[in-house]
C-alpha atoms as a PDB file:
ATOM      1  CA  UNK A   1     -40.057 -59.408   7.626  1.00  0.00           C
ATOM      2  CA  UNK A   2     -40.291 -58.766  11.228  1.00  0.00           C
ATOM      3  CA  UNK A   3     -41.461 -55.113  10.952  1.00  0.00           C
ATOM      4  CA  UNK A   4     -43.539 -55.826   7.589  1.00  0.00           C
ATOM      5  CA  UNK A   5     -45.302 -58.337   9.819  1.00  0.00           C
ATOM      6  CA  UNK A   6     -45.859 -55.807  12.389  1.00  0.00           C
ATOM      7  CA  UNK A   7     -46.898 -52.586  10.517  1.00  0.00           C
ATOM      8  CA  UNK A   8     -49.503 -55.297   8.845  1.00  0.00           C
ATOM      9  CA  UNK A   9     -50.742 -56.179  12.633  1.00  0.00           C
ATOM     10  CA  UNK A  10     -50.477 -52.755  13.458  1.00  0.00           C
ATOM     11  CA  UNK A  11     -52.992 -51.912  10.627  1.00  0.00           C
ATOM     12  CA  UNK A  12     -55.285 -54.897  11.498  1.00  0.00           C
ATOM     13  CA  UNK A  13     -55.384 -53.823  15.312  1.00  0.00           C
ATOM     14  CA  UNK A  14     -55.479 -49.822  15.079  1.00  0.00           C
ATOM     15  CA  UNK A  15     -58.710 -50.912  11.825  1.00  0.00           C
ATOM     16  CA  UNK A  16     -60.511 -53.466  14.719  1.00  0.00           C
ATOM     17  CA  UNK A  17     -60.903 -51.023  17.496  1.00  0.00           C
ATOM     18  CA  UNK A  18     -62.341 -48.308  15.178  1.00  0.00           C
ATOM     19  CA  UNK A  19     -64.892 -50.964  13.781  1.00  0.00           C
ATOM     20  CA  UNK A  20     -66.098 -51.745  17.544  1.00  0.00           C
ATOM     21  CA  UNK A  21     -66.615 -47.692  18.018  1.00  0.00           C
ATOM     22  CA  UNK A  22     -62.794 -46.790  20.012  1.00  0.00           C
ATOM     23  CA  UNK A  23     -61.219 -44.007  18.045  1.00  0.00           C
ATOM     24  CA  UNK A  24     -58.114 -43.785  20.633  1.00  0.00           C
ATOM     25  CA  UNK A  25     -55.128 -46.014  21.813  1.00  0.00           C
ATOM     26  CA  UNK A  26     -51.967 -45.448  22.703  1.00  0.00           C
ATOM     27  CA  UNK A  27     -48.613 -46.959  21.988  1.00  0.00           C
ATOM     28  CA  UNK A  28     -48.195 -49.001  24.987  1.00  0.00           C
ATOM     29  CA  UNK A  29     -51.315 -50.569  23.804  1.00  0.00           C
ATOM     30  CA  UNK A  30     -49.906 -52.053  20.986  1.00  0.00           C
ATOM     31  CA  UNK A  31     -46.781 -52.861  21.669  1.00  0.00           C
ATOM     32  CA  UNK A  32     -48.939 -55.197  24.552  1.00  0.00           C
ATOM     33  CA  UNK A  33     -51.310 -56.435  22.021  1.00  0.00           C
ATOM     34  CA  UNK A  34     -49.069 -57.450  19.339  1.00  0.00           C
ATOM     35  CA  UNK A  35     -45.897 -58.620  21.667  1.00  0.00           C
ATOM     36  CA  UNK A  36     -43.293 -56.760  20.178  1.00  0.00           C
ATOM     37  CA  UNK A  37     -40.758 -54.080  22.216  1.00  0.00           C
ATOM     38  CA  UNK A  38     -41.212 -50.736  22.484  1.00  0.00           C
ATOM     39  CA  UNK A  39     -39.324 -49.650  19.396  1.00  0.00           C
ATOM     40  CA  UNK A  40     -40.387 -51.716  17.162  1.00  0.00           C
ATOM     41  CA  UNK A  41     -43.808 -50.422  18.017  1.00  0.00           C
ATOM     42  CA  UNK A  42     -42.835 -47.056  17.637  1.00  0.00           C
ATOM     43  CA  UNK A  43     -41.858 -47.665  13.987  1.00  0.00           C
ATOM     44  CA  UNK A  44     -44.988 -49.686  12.586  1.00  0.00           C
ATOM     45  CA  UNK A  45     -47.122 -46.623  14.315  1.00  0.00           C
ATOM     46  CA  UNK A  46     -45.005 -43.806  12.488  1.00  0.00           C
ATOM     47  CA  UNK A  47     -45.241 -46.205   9.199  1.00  0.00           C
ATOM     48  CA  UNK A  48     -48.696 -46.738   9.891  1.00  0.00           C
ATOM     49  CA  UNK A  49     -49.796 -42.639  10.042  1.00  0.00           C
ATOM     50  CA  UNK A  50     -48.133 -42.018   6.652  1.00  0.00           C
ATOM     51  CA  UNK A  51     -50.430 -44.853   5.008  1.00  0.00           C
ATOM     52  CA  UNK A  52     -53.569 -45.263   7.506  1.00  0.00           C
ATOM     53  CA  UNK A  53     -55.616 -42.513   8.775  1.00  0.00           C
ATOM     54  CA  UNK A  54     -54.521 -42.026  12.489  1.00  0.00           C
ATOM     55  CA  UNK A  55     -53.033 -39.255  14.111  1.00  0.00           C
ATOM     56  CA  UNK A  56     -50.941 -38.522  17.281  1.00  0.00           C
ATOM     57  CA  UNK A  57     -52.401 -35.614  19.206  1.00  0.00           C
ATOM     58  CA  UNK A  58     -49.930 -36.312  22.199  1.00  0.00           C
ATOM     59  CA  UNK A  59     -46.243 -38.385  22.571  1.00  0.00           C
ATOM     60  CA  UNK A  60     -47.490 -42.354  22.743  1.00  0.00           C
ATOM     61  CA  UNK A  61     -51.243 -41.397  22.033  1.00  0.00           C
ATOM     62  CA  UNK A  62     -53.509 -41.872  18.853  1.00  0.00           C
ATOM     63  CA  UNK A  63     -56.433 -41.257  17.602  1.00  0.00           C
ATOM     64  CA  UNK A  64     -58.358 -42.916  14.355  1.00  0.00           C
ATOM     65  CA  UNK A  65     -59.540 -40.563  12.031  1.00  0.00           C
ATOM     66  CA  UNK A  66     -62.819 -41.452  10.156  1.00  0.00           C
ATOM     67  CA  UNK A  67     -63.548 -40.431   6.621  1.00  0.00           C
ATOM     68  CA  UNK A  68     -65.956 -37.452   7.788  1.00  0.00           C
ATOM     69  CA  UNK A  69     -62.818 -35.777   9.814  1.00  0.00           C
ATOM     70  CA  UNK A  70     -59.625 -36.889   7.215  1.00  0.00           C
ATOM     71  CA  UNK A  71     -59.616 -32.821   5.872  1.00  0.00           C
ATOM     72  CA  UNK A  72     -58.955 -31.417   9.274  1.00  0.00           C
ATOM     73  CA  UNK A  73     -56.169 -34.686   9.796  1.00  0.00           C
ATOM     74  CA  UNK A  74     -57.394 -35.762  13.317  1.00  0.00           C
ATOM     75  CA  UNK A  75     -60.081 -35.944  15.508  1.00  0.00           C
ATOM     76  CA  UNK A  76     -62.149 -32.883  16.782  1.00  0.00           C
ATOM     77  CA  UNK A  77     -60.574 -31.744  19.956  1.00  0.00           C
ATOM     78  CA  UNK A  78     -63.850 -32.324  21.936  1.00  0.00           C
ATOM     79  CA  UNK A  79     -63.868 -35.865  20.557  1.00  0.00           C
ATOM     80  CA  UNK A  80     -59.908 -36.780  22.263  1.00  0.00           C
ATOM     81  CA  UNK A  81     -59.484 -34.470  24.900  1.00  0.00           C
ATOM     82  CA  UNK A  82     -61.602 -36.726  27.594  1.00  0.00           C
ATOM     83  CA  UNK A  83     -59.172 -40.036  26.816  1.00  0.00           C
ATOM     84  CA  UNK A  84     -55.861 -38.005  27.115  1.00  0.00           C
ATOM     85  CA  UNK A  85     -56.908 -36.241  29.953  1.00  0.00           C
ATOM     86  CA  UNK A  86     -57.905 -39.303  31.493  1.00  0.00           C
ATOM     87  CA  UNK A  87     -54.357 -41.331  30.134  1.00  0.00           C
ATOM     88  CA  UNK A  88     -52.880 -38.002  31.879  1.00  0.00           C
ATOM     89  CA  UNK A  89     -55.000 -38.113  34.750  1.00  0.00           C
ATOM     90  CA  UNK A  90     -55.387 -34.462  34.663  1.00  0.00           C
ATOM     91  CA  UNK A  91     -58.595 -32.900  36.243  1.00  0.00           C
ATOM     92  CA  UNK A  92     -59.798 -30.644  33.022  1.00  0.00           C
ATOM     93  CA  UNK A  93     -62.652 -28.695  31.404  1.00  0.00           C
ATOM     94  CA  UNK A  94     -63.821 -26.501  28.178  1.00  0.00           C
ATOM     95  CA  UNK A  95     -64.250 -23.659  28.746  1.00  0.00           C
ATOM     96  CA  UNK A  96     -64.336 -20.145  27.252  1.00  0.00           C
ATOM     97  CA  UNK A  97     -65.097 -19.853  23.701  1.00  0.00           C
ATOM     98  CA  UNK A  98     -65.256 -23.481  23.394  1.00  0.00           C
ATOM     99  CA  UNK A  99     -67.805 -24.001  26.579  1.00  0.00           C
ATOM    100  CA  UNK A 100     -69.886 -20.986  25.118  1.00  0.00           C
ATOM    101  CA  UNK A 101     -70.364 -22.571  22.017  1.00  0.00           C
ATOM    102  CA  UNK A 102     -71.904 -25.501  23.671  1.00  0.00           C
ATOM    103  CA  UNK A 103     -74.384 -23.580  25.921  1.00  0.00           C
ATOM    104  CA  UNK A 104     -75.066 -21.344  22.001  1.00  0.00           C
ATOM    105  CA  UNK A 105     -73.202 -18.345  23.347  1.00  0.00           C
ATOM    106  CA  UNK A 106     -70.855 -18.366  20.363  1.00  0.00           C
ATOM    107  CA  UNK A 107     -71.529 -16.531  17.523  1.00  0.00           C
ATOM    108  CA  UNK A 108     -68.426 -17.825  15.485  1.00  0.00           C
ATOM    109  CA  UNK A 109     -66.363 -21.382  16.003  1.00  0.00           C
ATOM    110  CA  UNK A 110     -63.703 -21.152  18.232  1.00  0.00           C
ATOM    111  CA  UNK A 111     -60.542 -21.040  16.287  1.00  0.00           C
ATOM    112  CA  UNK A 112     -59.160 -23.497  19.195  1.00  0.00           C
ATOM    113  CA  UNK A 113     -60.419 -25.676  21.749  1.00  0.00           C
ATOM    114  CA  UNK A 114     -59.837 -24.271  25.635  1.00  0.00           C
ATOM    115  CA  UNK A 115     -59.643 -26.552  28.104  1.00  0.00           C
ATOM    116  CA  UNK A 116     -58.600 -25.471  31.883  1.00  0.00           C
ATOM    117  CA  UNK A 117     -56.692 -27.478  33.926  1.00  0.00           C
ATOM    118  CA  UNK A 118     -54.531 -27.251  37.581  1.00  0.00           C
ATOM    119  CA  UNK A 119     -50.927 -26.027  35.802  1.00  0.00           C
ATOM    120  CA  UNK A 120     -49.976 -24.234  32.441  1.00  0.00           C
ATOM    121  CA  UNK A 121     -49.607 -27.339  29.664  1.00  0.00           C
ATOM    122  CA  UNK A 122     -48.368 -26.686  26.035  1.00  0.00           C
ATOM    123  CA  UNK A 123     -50.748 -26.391  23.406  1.00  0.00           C
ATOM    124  CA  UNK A 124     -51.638 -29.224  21.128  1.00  0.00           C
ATOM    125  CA  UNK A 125     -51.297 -29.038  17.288  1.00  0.00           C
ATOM    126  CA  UNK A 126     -53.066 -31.998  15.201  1.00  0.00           C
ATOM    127  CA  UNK A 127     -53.578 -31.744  11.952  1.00  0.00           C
ATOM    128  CA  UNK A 128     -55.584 -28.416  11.121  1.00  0.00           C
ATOM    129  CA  UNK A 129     -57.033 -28.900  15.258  1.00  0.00           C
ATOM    130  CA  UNK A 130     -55.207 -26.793  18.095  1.00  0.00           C
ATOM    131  CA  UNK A 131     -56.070 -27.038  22.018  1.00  0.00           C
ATOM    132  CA  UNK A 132     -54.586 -24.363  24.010  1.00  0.00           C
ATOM    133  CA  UNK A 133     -54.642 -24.925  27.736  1.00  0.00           C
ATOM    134  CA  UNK A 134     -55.162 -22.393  30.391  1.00  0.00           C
ATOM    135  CA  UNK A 135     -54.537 -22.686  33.906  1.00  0.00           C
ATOM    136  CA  UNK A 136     -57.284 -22.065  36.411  1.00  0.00           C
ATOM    137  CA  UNK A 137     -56.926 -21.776  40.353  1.00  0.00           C
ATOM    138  CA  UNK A 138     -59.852 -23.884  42.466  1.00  0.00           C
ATOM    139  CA  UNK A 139     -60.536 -25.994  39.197  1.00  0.00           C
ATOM    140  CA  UNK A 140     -61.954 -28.597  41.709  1.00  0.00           C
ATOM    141  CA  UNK A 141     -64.635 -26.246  42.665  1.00  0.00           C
ATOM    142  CA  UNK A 142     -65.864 -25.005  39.102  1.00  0.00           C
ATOM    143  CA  UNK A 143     -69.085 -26.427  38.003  1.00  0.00           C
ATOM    144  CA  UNK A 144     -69.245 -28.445  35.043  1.00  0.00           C
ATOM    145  CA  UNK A 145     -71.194 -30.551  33.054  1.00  0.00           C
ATOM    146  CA  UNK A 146     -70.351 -33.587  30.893  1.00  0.00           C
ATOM    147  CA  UNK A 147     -71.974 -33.427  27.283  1.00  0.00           C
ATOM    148  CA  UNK A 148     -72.181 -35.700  25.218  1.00  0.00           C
ATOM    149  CA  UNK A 149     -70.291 -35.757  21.937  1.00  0.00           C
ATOM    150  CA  UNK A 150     -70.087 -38.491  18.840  1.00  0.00           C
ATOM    151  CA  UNK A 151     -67.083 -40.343  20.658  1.00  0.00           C
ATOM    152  CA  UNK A 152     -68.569 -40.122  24.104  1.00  0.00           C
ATOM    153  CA  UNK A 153     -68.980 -37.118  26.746  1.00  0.00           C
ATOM    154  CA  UNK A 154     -66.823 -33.986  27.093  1.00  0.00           C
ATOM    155  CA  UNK A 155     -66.571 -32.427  30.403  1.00  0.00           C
ATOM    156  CA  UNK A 156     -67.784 -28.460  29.888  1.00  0.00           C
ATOM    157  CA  UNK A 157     -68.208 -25.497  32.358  1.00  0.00           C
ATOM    158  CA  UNK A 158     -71.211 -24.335  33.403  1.00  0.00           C
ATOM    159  CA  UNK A 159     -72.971 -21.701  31.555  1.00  0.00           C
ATOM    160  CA  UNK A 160     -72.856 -19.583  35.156  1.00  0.00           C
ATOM    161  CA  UNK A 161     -68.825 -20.546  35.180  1.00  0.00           C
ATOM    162  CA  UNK A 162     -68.395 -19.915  31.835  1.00  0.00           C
ATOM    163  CA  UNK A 163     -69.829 -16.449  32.186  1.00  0.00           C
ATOM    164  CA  UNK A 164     -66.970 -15.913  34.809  1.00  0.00           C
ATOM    165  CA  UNK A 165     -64.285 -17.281  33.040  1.00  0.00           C
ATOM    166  CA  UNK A 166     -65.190 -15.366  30.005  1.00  0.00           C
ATOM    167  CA  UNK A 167     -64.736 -12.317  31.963  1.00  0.00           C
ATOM    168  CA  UNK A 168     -61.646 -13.209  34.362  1.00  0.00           C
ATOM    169  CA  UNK A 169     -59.766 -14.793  31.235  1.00  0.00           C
ATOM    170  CA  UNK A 170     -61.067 -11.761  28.668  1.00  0.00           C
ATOM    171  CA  UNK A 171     -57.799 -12.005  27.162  1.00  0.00           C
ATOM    172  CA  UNK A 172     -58.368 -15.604  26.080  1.00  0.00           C
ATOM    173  CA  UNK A 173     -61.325 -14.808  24.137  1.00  0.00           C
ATOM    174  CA  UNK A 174     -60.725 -12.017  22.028  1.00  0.00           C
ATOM    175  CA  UNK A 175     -60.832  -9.084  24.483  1.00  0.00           C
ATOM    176  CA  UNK A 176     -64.076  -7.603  26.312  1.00  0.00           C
ATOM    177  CA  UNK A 177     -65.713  -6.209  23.507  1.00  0.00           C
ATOM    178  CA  UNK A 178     -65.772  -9.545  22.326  1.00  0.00           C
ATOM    179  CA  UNK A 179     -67.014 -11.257  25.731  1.00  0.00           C
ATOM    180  CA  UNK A 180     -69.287  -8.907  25.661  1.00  0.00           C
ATOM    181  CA  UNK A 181     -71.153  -9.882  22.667  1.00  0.00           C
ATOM    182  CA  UNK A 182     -70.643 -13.735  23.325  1.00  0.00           C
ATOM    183  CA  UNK A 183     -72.461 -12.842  26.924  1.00  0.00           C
ATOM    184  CA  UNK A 184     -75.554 -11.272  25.134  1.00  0.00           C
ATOM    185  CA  UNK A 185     -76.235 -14.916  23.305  1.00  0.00           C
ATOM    186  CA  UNK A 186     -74.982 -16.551  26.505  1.00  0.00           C
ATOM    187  CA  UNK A 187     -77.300 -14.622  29.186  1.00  0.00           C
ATOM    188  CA  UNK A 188     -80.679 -15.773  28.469  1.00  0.00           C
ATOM    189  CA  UNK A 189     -79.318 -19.623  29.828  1.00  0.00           C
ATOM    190  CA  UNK A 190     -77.955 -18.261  32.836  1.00  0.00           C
ATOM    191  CA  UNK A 191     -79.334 -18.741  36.807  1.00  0.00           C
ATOM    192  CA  UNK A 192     -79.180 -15.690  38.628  1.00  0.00           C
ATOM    193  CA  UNK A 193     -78.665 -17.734  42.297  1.00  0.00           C
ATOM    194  CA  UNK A 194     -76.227 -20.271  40.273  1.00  0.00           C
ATOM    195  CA  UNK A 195     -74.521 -17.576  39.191  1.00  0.00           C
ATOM    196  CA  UNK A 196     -73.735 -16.050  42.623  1.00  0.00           C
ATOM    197  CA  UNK A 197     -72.382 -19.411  43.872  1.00  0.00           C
ATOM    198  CA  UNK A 198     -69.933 -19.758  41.060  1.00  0.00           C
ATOM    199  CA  UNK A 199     -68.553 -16.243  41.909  1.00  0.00           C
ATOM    200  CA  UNK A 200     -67.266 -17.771  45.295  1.00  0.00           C
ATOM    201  CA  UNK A 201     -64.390 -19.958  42.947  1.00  0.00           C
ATOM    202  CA  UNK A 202     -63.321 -16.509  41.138  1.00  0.00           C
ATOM    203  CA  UNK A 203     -61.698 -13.189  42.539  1.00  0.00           C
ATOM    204  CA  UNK A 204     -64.604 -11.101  43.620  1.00  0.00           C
ATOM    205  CA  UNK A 205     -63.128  -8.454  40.817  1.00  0.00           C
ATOM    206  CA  UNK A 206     -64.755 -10.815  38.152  1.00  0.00           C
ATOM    207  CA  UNK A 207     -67.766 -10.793  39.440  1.00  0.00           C
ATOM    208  CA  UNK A 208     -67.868  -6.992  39.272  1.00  0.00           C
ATOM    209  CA  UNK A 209     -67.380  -6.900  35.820  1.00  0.00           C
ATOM    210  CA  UNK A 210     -69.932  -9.370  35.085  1.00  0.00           C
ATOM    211  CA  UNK A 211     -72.570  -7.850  36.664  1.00  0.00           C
ATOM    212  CA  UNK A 212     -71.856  -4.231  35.262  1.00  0.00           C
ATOM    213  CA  UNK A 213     -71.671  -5.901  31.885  1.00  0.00           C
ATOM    214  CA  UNK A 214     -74.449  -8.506  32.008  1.00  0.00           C
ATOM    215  CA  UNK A 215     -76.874  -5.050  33.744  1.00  0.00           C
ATOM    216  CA  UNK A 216     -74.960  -2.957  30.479  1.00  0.00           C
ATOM    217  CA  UNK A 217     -76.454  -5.554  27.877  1.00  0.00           C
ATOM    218  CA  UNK A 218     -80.183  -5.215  29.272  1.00  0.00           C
ATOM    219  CA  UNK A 219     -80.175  -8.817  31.957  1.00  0.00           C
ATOM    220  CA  UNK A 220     -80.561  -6.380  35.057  1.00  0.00           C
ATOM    221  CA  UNK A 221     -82.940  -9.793  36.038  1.00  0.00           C
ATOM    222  CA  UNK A 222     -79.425 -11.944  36.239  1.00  0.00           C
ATOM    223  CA  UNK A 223     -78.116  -9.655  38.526  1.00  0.00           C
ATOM    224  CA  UNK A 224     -79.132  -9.140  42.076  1.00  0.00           C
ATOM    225  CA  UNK A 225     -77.597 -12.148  43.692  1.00  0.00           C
ATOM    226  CA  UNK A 226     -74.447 -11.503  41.989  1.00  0.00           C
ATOM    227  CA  UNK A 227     -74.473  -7.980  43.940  1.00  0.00           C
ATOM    228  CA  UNK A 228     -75.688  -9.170  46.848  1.00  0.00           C
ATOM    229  CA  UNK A 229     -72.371 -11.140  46.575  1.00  0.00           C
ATOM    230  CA  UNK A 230     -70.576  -8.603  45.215  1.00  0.00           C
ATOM    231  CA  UNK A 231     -71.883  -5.852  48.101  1.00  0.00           C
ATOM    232  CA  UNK A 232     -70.845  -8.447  50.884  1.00  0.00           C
ATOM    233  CA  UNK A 233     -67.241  -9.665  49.640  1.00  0.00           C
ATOM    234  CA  UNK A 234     -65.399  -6.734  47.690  1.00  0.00           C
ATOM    235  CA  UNK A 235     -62.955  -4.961  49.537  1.00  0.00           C
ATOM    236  CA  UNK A 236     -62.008  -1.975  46.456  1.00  0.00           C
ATOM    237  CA  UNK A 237     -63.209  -0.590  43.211  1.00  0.00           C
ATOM    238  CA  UNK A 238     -61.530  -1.621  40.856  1.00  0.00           C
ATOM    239  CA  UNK A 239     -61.681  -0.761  36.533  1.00  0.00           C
ATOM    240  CA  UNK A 240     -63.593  -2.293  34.143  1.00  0.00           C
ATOM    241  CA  UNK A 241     -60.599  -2.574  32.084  1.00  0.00           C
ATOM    242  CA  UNK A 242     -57.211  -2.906  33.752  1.00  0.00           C
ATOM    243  CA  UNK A 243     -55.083  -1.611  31.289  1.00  0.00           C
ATOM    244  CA  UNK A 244     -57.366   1.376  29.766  1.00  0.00           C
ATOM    245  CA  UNK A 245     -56.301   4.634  31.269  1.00  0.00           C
ATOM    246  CA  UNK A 246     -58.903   5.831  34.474  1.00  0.00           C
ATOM    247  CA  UNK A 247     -59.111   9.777  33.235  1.00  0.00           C
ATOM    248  CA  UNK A 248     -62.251   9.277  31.807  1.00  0.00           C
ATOM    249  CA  UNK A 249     -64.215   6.719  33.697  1.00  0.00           C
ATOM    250  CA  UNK A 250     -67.566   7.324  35.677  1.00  0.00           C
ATOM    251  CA  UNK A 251     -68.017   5.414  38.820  1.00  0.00           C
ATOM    252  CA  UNK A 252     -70.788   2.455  38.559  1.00  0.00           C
ATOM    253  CA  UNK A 253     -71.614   2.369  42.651  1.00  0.00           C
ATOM    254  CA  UNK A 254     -73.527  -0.522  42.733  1.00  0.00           C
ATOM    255  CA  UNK A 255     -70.418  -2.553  41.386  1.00  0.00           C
ATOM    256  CA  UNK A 256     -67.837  -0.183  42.933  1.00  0.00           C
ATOM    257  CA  UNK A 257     -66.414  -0.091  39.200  1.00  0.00           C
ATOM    258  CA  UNK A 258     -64.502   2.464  36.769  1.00  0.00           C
ATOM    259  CA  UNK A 259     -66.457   2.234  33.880  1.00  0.00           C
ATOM    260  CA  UNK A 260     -62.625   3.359  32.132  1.00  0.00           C
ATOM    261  CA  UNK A 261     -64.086   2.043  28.318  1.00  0.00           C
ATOM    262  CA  UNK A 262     -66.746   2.818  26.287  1.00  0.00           C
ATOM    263  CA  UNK A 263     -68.556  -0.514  25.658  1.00  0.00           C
ATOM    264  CA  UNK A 264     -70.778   0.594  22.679  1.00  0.00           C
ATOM    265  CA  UNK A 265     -67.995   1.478  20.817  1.00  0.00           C
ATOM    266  CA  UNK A 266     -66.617  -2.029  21.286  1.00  0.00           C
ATOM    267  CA  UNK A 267     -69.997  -3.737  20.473  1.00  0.00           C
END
């Protein structure tokens, strides 16, 4: 009777905090608010998700699902990520595919959310949802912005930082053919002195790529900050593509880069 009594109070308490607009708690949480141990509330929650629908994108945390979300079985990862991080006290941010698609640089939803943080972290799975997290040296130093989303506000990078990241983290986000393209819908939002001042949280190599490619798609107007930057701080050429071979490339001097890949062909 015991556990009937508190799955039923489970139900109840998980059913109130979605009805005053919270869509996350954890298990600690109600094991305080009902008074029962630690196990016990361990089993009403894992009775609870096979009847009610909540689900458990991390060990001891939950999230409601409402009707509009049920097919994917959780919450959108924009719509959790800011509580857990918080719970985790993690300094995060989306970024990549995920932050393009906020500033409409996108041209296809991210087949996973990509959120940054200080160390490596292993990716979420929740229901048909998947975060993967990358780590990201001088995270405190990255400019982001916190957007709102129908649970609250998401922290996102910059659509300067974003640009970077895209580049430095090409691998991430389908290759640079692929950056490439998501930088054409991206560039028009983009601050040519803003973008200078994120380059000083990257290696200076990423900003050489940028500017080749952002000059390749047609915004030479984005550009001459960035190579002011890039003319006072780089120390070597370097290739636009590290692991293309060099025997074809042309030098780009204003960049000092080995253009070693055809970018039309990957457009």
């Amino acid at each position: 009777m015991k556990t009937e009594s508190s799955r039923q109070n489970a139900r109840e308490y998980v059913s109130s905090l979605a009805a005053n607009g919270r869509y996350h708690f954890t298990s600690g949480e109600v094991r305080s608010a009902l008074g029962i141990s630690a196990d016990a509330a361990k089993l009403a929650l894992n009775r609870l998700e096979k009847k009610t629908p909540i689900a458990s994108p991390a060990r001891g945390f939950y999230v409601f699902v409402p009707p509009e979300y049920r097919s994917l079985g959780c919450l959108p990862a924009d719509q959790f990520i800011p509580a857990l991080m918080k719970r985790l006290d993690l300094l995060y941010y989306a970024g990549l595919l995920s932050a393009a698609q906020y500033h409409g640089g996108a041209h296809q939803r991210p087949q996973e959310f990509q959120v940054f943080l200080v160390k490596n972290r292993w990716p979420i799975q929740c229901g048909m949802v998947r975060v993967a997290f990358i780590a990201r040296k001088h995270i405190k130093d990255v400019t982001v912005q916190s957007l709102n989303t129908p649970r609250g506000t998401v922290l996102v990078s910059s659509p300067e930082a974003t640009a970077l990241d895209l580049v430095g983290y090409a691998g991430h986000a389908g290759g640079l053919g692929q950056v490439a393209t998501v930088l054409s819908e991206l560039a028009e939002r983009l601050d040519p002195e803003k973008l200078a001042t994120a380059a000083r949280t990257a290696p200076v190599s990423w900003a050489q790529r940028l500017g080749y490619l952002l000059e390749h798609l047609g915004f030479d107007a984005k550009t001459p900050a960035l190579k002011e930057y890039v003319r006072e701080h780089s120390k070597q050429w370097i290739v636009l593509l590290p692991k293309a071979p060099q025997k074809r490339s042309h030098r780009n001097m204003g960049w000092k880069l080995h253009v070693n890949v055809n970018m039309e062909a990957e457009l």
